[in-house]
N, C-alpha and C. Protein backbone atom coordinates (compact mmCIF):
# COMPACT_ATOMS: atom_id res chain seq x y z
N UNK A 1 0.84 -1.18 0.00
CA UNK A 1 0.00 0.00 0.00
C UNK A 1 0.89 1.24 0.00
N UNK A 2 0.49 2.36 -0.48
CA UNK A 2 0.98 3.56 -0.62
C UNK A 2 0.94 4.35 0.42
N UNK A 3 1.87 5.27 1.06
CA UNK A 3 1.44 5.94 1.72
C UNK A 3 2.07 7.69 1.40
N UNK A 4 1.19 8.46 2.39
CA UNK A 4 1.50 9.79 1.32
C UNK A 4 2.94 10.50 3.00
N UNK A 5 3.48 11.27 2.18
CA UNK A 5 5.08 11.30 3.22
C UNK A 5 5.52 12.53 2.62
N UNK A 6 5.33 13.25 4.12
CA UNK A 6 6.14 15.06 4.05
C UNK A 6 7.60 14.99 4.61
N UNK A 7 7.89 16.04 3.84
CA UNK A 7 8.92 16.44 4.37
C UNK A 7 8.87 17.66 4.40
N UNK A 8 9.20 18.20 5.39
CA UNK A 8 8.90 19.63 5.59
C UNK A 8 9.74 20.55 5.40
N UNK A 9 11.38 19.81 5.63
CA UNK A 9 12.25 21.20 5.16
C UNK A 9 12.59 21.31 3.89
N UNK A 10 11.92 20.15 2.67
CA UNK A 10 11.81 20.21 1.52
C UNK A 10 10.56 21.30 0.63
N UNK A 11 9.87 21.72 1.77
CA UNK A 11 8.83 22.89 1.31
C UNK A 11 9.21 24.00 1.24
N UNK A 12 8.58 24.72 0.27
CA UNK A 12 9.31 26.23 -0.46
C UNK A 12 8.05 27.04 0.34
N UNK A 13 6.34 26.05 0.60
CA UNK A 13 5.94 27.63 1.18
C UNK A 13 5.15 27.95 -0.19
N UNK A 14 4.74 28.01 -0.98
CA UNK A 14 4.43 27.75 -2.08
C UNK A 14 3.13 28.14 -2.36
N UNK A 15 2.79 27.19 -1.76
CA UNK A 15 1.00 26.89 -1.61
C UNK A 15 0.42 26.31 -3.03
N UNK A 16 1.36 25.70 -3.99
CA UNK A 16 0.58 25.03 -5.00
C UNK A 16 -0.39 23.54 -4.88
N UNK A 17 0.34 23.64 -3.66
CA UNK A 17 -0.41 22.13 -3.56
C UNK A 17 -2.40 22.35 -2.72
N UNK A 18 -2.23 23.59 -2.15
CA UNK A 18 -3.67 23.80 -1.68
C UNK A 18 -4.03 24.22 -2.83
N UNK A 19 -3.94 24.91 -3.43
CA UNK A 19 -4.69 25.61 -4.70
C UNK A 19 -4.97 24.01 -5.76
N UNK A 20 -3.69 22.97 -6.21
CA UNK A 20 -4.70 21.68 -7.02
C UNK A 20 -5.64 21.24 -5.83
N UNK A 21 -5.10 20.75 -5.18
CA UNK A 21 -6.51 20.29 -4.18
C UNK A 21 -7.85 20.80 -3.99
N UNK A 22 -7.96 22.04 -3.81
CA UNK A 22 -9.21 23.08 -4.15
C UNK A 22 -9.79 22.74 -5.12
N UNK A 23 -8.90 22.44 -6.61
CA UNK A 23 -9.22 22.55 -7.60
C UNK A 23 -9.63 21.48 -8.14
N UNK A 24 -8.83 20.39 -7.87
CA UNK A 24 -9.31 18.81 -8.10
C UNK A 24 -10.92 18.67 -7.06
N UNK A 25 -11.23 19.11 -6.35
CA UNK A 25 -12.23 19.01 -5.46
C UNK A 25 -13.49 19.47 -5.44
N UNK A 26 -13.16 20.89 -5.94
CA UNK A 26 -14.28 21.91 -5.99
C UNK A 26 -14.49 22.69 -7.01
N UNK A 27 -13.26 22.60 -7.85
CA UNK A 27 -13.19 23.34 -9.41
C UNK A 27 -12.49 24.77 -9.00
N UNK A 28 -12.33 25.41 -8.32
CA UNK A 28 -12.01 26.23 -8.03
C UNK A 28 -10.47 27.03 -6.95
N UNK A 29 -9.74 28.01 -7.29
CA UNK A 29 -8.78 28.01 -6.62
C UNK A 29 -8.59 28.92 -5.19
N UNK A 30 -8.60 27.68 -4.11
CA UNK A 30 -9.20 28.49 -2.56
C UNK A 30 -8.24 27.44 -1.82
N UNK A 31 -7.13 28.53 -1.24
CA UNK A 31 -6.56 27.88 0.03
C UNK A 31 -7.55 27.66 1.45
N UNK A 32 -8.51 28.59 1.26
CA UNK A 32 -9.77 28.26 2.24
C UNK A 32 -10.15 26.77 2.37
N UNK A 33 -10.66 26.06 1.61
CA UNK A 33 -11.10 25.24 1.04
C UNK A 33 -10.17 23.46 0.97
N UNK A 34 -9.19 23.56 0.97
CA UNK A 34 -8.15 22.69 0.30
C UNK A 34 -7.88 21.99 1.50
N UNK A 35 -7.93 20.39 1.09
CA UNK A 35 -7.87 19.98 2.61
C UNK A 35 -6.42 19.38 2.95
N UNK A 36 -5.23 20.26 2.41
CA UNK A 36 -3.58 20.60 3.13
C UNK A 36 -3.78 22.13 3.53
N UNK A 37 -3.06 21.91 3.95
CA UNK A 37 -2.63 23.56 4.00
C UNK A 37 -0.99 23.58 4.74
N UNK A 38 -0.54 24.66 4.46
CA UNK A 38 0.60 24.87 4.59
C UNK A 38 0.92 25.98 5.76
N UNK A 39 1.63 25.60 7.21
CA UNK A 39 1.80 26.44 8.25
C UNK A 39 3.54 26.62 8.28
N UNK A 40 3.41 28.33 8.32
CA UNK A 40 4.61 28.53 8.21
C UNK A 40 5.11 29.03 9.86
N UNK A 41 6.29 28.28 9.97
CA UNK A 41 6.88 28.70 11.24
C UNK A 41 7.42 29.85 11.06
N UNK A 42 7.24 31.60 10.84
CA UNK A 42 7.97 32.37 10.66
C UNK A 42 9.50 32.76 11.30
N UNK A 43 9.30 32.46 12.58
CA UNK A 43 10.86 32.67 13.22
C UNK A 43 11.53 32.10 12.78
N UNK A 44 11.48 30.74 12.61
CA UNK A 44 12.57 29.69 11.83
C UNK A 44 12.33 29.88 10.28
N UNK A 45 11.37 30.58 9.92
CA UNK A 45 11.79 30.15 7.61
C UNK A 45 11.42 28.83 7.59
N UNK A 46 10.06 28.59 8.47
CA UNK A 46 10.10 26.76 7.85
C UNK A 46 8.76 26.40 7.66
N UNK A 47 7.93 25.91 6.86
CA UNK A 47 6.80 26.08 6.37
C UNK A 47 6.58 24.42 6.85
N UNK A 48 5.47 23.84 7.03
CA UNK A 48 5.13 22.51 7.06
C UNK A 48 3.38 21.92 6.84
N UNK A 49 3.83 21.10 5.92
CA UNK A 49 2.44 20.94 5.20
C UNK A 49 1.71 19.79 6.03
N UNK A 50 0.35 20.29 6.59
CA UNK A 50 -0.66 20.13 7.50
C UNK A 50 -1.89 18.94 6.64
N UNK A 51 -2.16 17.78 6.60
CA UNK A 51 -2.93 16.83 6.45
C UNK A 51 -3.14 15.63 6.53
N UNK A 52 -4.39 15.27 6.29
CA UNK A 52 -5.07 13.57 6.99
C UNK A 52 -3.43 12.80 6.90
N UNK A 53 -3.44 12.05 8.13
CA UNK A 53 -1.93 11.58 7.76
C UNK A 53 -2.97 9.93 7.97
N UNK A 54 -3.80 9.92 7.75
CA UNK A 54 -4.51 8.63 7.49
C UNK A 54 -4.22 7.80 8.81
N UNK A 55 -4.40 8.05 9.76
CA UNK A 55 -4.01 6.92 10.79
C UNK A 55 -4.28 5.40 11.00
N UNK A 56 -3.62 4.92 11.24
CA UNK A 56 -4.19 3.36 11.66
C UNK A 56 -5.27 3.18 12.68
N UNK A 57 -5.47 3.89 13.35
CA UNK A 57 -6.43 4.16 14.27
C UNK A 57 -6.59 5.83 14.28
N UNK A 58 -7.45 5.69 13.63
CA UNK A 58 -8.35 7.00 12.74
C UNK A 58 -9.45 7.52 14.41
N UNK A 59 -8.35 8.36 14.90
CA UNK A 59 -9.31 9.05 16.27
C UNK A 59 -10.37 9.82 15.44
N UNK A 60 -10.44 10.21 14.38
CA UNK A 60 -12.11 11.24 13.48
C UNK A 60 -12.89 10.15 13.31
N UNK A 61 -12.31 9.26 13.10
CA UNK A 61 -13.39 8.03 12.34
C UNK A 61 -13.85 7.37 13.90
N UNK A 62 -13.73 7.23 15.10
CA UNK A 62 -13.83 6.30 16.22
C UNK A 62 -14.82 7.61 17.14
N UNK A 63 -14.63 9.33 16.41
CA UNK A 63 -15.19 10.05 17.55
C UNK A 63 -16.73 10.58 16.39
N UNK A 64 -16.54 9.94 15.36
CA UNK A 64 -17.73 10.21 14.41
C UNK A 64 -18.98 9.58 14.69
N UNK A 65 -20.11 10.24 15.86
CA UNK A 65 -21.26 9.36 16.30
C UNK A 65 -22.62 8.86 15.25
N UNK A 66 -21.89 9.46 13.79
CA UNK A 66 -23.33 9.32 12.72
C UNK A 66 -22.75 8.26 12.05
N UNK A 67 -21.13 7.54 12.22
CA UNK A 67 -20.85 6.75 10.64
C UNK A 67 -20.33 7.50 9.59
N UNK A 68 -20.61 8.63 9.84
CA UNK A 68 -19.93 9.19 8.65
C UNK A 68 -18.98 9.29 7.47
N UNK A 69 -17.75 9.07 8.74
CA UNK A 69 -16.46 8.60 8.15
C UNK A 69 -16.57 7.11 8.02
N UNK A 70 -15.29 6.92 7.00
CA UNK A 70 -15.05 5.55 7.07
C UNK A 70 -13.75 5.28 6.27
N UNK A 71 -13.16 4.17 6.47
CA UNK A 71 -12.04 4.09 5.86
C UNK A 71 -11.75 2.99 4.02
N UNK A 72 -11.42 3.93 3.14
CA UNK A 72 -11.32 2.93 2.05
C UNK A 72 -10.22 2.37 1.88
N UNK A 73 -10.77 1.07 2.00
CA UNK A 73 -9.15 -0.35 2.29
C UNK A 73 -8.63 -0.20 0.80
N UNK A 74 -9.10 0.66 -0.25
CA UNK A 74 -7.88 0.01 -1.58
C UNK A 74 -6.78 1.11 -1.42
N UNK A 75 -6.87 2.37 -0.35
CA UNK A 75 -6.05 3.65 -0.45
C UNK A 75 -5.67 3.35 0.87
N UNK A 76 -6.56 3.25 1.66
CA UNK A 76 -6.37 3.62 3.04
C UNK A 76 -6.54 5.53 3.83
N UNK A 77 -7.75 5.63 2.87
CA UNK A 77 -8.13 7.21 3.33
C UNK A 77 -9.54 6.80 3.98
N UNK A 78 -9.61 8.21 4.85
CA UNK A 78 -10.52 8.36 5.75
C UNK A 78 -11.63 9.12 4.50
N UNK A 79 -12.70 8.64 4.46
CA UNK A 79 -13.45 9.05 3.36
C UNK A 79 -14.71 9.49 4.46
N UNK A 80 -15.18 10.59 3.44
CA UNK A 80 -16.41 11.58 4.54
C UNK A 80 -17.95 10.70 3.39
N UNK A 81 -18.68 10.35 4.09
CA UNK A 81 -20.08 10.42 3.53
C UNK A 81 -20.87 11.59 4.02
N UNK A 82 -20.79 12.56 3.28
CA UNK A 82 -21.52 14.12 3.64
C UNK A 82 -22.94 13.74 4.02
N UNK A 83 -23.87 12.56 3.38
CA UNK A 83 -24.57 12.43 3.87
C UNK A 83 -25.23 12.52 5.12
N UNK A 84 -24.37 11.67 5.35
CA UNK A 84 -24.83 10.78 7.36
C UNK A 84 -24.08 11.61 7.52
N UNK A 85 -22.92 13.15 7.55
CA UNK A 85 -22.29 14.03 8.46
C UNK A 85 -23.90 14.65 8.94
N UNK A 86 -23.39 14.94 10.90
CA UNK A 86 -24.78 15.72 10.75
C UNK A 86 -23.71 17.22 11.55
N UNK A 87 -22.54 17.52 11.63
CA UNK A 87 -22.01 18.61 11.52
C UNK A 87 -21.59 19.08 13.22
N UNK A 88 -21.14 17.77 13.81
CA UNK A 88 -21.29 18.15 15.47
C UNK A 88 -19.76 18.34 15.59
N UNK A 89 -18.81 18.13 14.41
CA UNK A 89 -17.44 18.32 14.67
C UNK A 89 -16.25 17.40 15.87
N UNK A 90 -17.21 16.26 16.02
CA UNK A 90 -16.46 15.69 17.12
C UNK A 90 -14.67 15.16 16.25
N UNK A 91 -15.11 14.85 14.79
CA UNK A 91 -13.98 14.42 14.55
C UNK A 91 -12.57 15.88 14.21
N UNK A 92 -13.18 16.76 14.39
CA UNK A 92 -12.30 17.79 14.26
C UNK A 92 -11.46 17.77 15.46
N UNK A 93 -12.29 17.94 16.37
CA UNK A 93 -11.50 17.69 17.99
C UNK A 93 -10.55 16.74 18.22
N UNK A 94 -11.33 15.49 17.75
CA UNK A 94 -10.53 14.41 17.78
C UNK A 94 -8.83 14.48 16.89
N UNK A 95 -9.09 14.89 15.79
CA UNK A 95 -7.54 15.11 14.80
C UNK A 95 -6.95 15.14 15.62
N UNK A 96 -5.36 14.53 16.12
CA UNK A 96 -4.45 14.86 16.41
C UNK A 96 -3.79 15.79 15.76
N UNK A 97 -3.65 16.08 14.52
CA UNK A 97 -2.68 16.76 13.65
C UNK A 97 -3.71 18.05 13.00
N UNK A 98 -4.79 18.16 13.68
CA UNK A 98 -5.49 19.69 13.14
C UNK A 98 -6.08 19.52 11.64
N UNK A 99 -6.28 17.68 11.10
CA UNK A 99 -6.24 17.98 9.45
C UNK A 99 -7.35 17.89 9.27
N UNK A 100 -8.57 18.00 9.93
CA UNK A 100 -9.79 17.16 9.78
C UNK A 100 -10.80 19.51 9.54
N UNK A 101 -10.86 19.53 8.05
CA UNK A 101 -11.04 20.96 8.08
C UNK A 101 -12.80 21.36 8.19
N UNK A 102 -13.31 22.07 8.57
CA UNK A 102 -14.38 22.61 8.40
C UNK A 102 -14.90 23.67 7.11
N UNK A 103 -15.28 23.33 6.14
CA UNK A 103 -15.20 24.44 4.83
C UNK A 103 -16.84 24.51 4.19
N UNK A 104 -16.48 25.83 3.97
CA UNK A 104 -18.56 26.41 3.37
C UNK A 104 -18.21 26.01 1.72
N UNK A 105 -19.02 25.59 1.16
CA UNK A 105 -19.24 25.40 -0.05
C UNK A 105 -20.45 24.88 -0.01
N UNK A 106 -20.84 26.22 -1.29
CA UNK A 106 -22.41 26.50 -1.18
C UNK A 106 -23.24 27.12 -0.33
N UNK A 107 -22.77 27.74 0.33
CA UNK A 107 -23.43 28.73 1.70
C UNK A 107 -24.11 27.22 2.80
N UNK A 108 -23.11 26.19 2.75
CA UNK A 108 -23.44 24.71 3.54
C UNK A 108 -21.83 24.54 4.12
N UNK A 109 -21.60 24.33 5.65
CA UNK A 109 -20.43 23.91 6.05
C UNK A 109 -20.41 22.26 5.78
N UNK A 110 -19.16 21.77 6.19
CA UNK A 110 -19.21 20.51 5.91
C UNK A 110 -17.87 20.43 6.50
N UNK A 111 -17.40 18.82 6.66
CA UNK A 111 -16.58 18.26 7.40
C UNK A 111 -15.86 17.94 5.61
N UNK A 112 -14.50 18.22 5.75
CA UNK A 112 -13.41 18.20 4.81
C UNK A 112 -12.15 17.29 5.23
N UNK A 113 -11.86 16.02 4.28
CA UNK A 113 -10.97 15.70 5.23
C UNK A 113 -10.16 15.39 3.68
N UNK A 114 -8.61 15.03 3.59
CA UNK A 114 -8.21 14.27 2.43
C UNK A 114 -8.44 12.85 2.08
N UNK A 115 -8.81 13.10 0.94
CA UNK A 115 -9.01 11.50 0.26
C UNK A 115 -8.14 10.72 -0.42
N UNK A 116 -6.91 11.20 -0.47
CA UNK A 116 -5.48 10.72 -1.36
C UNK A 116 -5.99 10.94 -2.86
N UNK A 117 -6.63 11.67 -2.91
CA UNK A 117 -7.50 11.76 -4.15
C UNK A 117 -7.62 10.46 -5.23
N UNK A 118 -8.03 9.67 -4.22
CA UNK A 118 -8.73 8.18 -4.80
C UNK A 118 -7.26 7.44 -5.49
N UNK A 119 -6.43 7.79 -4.50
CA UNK A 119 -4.77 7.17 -4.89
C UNK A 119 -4.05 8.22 -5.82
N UNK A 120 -4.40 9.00 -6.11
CA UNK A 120 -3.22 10.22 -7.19
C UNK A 120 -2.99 11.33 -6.82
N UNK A 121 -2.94 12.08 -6.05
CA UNK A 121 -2.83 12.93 -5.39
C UNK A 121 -2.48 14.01 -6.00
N UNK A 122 -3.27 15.14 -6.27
CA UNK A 122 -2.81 16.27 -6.82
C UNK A 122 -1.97 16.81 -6.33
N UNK A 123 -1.91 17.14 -4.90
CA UNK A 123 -0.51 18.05 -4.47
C UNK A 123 0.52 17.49 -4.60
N UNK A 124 1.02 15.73 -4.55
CA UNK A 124 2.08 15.55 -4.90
C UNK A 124 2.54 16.01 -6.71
N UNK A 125 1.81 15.54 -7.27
CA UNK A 125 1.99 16.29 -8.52
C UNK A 125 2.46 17.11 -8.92
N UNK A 126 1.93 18.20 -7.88
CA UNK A 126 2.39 19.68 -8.11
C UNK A 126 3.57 20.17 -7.45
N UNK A 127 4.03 19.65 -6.85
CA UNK A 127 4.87 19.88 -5.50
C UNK A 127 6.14 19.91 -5.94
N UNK A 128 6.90 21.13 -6.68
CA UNK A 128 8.06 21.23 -7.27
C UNK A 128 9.48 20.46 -6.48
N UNK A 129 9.52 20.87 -4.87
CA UNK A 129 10.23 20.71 -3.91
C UNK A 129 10.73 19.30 -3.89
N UNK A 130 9.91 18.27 -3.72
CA UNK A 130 9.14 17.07 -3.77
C UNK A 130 9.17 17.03 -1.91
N UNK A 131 8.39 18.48 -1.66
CA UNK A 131 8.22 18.16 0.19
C UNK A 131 6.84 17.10 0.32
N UNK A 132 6.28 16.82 -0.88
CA UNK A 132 5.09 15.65 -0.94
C UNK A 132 5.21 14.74 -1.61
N UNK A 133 5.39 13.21 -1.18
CA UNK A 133 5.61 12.26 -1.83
C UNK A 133 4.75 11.24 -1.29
N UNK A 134 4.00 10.37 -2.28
CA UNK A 134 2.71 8.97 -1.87
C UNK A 134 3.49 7.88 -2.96
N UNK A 135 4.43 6.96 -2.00
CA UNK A 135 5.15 6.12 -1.92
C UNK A 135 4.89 4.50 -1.26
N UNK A 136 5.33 3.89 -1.74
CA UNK A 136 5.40 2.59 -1.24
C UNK A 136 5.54 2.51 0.05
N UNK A 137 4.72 2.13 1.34
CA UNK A 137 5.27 2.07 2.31
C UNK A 137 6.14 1.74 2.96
N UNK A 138 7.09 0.75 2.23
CA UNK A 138 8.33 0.24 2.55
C UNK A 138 9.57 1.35 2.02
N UNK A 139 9.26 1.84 0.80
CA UNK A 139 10.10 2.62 0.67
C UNK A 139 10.60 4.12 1.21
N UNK A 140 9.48 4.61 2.45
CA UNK A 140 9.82 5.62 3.32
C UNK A 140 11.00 5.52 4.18
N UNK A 141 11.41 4.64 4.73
CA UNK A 141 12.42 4.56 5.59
C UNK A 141 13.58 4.11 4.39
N UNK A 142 13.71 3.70 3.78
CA UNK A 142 14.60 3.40 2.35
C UNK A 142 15.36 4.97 2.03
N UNK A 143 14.35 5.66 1.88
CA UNK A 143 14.58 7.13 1.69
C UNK A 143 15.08 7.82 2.54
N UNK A 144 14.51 7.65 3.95
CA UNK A 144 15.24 8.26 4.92
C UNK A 144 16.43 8.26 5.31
N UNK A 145 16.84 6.91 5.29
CA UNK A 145 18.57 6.50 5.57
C UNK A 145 19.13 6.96 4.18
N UNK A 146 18.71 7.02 3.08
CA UNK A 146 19.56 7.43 1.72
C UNK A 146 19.77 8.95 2.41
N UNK A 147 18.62 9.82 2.53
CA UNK A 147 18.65 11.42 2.61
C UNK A 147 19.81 11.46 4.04
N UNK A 148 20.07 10.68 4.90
CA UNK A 148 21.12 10.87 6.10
C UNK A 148 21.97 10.33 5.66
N UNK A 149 22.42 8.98 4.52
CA UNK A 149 23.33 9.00 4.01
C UNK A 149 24.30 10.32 3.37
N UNK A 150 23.35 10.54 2.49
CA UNK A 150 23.89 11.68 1.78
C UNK A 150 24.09 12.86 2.41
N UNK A 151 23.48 13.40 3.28
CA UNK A 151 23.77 14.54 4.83
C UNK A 151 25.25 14.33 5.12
N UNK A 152 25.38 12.93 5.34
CA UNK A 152 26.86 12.64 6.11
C UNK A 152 27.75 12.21 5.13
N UNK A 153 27.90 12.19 3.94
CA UNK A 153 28.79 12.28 2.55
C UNK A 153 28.79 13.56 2.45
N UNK A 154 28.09 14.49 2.78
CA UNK A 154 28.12 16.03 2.53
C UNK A 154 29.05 16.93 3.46
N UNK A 155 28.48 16.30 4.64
CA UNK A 155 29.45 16.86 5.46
C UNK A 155 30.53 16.01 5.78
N UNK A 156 31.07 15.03 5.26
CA UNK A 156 32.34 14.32 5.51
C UNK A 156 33.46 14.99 4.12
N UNK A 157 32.47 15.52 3.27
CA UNK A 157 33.42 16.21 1.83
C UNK A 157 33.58 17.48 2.55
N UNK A 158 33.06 17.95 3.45
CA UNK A 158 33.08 19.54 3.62
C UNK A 158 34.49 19.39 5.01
N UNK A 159 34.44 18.62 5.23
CA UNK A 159 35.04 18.40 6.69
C UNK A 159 34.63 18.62 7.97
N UNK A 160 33.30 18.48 7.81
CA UNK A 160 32.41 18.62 9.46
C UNK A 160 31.82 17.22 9.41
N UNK A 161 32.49 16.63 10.22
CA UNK A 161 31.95 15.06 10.88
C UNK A 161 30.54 15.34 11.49
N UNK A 162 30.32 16.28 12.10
CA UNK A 162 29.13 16.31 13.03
C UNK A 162 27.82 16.39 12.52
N UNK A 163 27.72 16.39 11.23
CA UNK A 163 26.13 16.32 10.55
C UNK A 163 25.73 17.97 10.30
């Protein structure tokens, strides 16, 4: 299975990836709307992109008292049935990570969450940086030790052992 994997000091800050998401979603271009969004740490210069990180134990989906949510086993996203939402926000509370959004479309709020966009993901697409990548789940930690490999080839050419 795929899973979708930030990196945050690979983000420029950008915001292209809320604007496809808006757009793949709603037709339209609204960081309002877009269910990433991008929080910038201003003191540090460090931007970090905010969404469903799909949990294995989905606290929105366990604090959802209508059914609403539910999880689709061919992606592994937390999928909203707007239907049965009846708008009490328990799964917003519940988010650990703040991704679970509240957005008006159509003069109607509604519970917004990401869908991996049914496995293709527009913001990775767009994501010049590549601070968004939906990867093999085995191959996240593959990547990780390559990117600290190469950290410590960088600084062993520069002559700082210390990373």
């Amino acid at each position: 299975m795929k899973v979708f994997h930030v990196e945050p000091n690979k983000c420029s800050g950008c915001h292209l990836c809320e604007l496809a998401c808006s757009f793949k979603h709603f037709k339209t271009f609204s960081a309002e709307i877009s269910n990433i969004r991008i929080e910038s740490i201003e003191d540090k210069a460090f931007n970090i992109p905010i969404k469903c990180m799909q949990c294995e134990e989905a606290y929105c989906m366990k604090a959802c008292v209508s059914g609403a949510l539910y999880k689709d086993y061919l992606t592994g996203a937390v999928k909203i049935d707007q239907d049965k939402c009846i708008g009490c926000k328990a799964c917003v509370m519940a988010c650990p990570f703040g991704a679970v959004n509240i957005i008006r479309i159509n003069n109607r709020l509604q519970v917004s969450i990401c869908d991996l966009c049914s496995g293709d993901p527009e913001c990775v697409k767009v994501c010049r940086g590549k601070a968004l990548t939906y990867i093999e789940e085995g191959k996240v930690n593959a990547r990780k030790r390559s990117d600290t490999l190469n950290r410590m080839a960088e600084s062993a050419e520069g002559g700082n052992l210390d990373g």
